[in-house]
C-alpha atoms as a PDB file:
ATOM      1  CA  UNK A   1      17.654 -75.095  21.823  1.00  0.00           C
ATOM      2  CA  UNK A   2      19.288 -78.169  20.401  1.00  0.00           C
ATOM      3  CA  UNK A   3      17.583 -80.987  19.294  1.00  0.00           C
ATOM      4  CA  UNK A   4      17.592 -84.984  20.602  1.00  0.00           C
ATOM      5  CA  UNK A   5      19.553 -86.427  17.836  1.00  0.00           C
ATOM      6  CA  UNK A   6      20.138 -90.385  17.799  1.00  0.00           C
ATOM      7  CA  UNK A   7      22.962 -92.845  15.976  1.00  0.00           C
ATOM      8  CA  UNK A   8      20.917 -95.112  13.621  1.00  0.00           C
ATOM      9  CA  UNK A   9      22.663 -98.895  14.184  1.00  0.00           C
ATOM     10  CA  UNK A  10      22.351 -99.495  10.606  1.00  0.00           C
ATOM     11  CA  UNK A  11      23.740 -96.397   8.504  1.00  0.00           C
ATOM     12  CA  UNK A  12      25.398 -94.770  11.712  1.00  0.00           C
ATOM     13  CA  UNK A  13      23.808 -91.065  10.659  1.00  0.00           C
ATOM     14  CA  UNK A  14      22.621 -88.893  13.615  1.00  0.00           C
ATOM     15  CA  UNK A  15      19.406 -87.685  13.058  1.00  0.00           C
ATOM     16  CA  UNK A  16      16.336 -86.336  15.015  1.00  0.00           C
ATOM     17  CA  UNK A  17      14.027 -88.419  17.542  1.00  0.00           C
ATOM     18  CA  UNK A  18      11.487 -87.723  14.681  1.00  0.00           C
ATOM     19  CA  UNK A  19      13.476 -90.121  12.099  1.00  0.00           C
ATOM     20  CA  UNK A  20      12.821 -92.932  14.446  1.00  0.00           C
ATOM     21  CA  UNK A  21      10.162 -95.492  15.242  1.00  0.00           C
ATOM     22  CA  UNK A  22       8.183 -95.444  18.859  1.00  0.00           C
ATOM     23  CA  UNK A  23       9.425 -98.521  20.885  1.00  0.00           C
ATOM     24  CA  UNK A  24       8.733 -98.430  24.749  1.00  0.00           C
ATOM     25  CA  UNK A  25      11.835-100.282  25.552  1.00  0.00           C
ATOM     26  CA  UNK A  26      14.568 -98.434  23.277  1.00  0.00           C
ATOM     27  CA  UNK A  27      17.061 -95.536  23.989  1.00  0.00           C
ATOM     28  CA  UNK A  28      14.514 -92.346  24.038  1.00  0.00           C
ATOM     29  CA  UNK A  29      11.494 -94.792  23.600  1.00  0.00           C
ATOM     30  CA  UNK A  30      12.528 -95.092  19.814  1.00  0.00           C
ATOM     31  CA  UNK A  31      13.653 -97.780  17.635  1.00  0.00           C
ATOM     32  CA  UNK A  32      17.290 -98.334  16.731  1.00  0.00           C
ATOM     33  CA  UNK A  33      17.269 -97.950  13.085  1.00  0.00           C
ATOM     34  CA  UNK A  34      15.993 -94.667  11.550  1.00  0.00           C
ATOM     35  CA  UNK A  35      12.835 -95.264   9.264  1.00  0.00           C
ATOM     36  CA  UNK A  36      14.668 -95.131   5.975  1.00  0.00           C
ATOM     37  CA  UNK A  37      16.634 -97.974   7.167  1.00  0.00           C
ATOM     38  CA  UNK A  38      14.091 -99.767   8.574  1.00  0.00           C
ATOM     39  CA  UNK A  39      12.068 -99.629   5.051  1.00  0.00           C
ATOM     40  CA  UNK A  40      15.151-100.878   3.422  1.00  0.00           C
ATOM     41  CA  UNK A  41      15.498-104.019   5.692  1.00  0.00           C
ATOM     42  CA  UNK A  42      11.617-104.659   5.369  1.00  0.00           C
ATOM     43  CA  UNK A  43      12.304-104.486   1.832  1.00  0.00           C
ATOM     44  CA  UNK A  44      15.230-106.781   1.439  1.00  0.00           C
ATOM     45  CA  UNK A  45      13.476-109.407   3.825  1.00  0.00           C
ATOM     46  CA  UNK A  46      10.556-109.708   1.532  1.00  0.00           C
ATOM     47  CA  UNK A  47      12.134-109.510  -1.477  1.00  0.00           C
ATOM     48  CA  UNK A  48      13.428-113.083  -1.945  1.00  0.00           C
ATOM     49  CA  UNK A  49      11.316-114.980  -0.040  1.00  0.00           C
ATOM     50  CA  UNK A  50       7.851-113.289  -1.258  1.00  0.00           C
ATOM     51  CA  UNK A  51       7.103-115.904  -3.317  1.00  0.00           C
ATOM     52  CA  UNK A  52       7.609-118.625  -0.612  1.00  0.00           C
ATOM     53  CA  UNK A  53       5.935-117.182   2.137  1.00  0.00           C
ATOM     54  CA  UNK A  54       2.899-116.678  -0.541  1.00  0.00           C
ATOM     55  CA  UNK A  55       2.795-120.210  -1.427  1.00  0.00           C
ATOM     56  CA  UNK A  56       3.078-121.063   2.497  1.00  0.00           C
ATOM     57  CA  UNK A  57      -0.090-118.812   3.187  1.00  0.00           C
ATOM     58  CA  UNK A  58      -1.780-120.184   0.011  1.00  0.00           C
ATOM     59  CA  UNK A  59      -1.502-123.813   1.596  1.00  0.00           C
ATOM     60  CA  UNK A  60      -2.220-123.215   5.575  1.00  0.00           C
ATOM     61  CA  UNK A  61      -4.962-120.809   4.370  1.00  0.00           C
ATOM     62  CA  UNK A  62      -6.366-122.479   1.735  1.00  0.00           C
ATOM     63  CA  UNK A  63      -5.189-126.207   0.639  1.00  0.00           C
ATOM     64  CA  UNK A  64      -4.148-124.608  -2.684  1.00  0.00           C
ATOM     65  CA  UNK A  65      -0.252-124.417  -3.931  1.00  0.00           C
ATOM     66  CA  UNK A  66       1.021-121.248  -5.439  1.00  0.00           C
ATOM     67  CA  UNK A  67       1.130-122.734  -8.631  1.00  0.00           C
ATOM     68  CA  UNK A  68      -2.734-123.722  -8.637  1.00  0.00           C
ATOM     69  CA  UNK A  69      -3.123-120.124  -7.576  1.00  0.00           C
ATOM     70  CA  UNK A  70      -1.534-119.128 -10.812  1.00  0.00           C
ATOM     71  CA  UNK A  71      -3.540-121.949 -12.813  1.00  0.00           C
ATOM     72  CA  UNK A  72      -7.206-120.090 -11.532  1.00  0.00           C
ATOM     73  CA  UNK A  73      -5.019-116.846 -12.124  1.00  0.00           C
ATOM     74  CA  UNK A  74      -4.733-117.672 -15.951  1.00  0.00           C
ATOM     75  CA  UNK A  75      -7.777-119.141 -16.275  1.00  0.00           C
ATOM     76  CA  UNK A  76      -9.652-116.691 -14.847  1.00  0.00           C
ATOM     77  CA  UNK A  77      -7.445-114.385 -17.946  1.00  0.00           C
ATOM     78  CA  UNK A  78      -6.051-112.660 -14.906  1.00  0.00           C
ATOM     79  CA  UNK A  79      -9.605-110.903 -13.797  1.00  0.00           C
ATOM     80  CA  UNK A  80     -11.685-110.820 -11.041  1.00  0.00           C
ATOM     81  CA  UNK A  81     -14.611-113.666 -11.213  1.00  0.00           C
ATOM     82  CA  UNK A  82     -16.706-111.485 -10.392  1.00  0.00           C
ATOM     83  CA  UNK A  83     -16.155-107.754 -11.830  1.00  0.00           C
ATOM     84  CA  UNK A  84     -13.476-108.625 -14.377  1.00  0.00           C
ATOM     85  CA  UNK A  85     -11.126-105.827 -13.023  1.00  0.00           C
ATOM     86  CA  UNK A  86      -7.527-107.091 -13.591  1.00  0.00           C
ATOM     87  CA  UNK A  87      -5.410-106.031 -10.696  1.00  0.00           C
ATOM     88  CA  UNK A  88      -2.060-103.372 -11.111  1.00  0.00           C
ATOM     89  CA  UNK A  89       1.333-103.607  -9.380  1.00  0.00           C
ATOM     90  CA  UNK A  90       0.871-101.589  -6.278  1.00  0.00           C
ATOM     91  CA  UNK A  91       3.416 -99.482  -7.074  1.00  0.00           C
ATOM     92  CA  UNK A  92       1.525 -98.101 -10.243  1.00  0.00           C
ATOM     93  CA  UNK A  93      -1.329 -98.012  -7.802  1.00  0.00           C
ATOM     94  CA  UNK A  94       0.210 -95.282  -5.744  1.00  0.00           C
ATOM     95  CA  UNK A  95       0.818 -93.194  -9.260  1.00  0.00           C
ATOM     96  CA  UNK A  96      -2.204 -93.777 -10.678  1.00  0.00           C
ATOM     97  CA  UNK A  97      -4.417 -93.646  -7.987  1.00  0.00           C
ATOM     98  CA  UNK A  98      -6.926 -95.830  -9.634  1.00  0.00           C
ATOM     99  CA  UNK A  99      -7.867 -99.402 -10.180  1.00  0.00           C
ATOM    100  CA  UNK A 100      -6.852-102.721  -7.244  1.00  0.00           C
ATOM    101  CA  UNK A 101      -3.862-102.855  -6.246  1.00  0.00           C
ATOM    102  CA  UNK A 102      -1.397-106.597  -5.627  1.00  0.00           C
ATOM    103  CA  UNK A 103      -3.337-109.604  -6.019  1.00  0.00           C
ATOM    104  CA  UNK A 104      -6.306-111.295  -6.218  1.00  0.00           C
ATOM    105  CA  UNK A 105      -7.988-112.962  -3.464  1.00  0.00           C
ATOM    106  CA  UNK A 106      -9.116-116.457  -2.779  1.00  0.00           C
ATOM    107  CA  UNK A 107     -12.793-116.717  -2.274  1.00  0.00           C
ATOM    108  CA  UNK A 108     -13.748-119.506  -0.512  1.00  0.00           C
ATOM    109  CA  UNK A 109     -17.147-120.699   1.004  1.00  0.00           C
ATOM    110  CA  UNK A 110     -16.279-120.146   5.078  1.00  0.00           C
ATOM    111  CA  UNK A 111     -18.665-123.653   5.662  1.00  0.00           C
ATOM    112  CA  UNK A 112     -16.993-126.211   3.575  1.00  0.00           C
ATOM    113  CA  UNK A 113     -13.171-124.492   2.538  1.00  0.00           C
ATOM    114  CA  UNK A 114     -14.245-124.735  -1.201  1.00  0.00           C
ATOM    115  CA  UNK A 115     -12.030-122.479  -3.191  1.00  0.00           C
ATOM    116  CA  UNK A 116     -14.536-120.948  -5.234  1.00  0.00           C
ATOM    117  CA  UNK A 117     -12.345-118.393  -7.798  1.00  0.00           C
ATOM    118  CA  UNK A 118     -10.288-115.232  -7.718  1.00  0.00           C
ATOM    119  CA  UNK A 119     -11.752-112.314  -6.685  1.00  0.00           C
ATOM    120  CA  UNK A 120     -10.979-108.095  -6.606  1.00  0.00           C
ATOM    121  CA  UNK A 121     -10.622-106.864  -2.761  1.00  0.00           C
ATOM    122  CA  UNK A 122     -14.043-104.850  -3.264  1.00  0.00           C
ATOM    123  CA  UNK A 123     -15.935-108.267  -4.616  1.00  0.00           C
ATOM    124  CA  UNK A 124     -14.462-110.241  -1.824  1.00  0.00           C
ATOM    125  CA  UNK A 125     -15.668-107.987   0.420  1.00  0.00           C
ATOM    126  CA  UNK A 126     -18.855-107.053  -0.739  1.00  0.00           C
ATOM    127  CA  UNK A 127     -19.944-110.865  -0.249  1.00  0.00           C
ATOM    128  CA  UNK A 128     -18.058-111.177   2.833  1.00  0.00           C
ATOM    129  CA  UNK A 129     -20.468-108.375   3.890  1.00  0.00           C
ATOM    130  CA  UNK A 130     -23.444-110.254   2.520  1.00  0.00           C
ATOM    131  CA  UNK A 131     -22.247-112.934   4.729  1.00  0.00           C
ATOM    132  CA  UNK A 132     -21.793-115.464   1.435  1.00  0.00           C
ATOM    133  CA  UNK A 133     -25.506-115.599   1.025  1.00  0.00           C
ATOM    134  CA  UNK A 134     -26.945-116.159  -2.231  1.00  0.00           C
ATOM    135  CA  UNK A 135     -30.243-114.915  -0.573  1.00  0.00           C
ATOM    136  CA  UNK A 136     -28.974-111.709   0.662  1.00  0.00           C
ATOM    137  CA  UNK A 137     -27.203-111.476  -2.732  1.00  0.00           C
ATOM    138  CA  UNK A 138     -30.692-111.516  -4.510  1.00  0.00           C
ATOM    139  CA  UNK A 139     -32.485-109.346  -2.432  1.00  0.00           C
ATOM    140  CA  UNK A 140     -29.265-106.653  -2.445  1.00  0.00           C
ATOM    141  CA  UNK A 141     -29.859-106.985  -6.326  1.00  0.00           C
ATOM    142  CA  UNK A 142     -33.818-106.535  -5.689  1.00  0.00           C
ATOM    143  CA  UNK A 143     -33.254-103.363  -3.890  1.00  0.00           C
ATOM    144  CA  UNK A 144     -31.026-101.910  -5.859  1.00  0.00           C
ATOM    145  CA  UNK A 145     -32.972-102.805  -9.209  1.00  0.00           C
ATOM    146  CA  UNK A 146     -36.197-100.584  -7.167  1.00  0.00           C
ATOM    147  CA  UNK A 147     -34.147 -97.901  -6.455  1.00  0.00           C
ATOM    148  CA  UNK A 148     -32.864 -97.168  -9.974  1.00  0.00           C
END
């Protein structure tokens, strides 16, 4: 039985359905470019303009410039405000398997839009969870000191 093969647009190789993205509208209901190629583009789209389209999320988001993002970054000696975990590329992420991975994130107090600090994903989510509440804070702090 032969196999569905498929041109990629990009690198021109034939190569299975399987090598290929779902897309509804496309020749076999699968994307022109074979994965490989599409990681590549993805790749070379980000790479120059990373920086830029940071700073442009760091200003819609929060009011803050990529550079004062760097100034709480170095103040903060690179660490997490909270935990003082530095974060790794996230490339040694995948090898170690350990640690955060990219950046940090901006805390900020959902009421006013008061940057607050830097934090690690798992401390700027554990107070997102706490719904920003010093109260809820003390009382998670409460329990687990009585359950120790």
């Amino acid at each position: 039985m032969n196999e569905i093969t498929k041109k990629c647009t990009r690198c021109s190789e034939d190569k299975p359905l399987a090598a290929y993205g779902k897309n509804p509208k496309g020749i076999h209901g699968r994307q022109s470019r074979c994965n490989p190629c599409l990681a590549i583009v993805a790749r070379e789209r980000r790479g120059g303009a990373q920086g830029k389209d940071l700073d442009t999320h760091l200003q819609r988001t929060f009011g803050i410039t990529l550079e004062q993002y760097t100034e709480m970054l170095q103040a903060q000696n690179g660490a997490c405000a909270i935990c003082g975990d530095i974060p790794i590329p996230l490339d040694e992420y995948r090898i170690r398997k350990q640690g955060i991975s990219t950046r940090l994130a901006v805390d900020h107090c959902h009421e006013t839009g008061r940057v607050r600090g830097l934090l690690c994903s798992p401390c700027n989510k554990g107070i997102g969870q706490l719904r920003d509440s010093p109260a809820l804070v003390r009382k998670a702090l409460a329990y687990l000191r009585g359950a120790t």
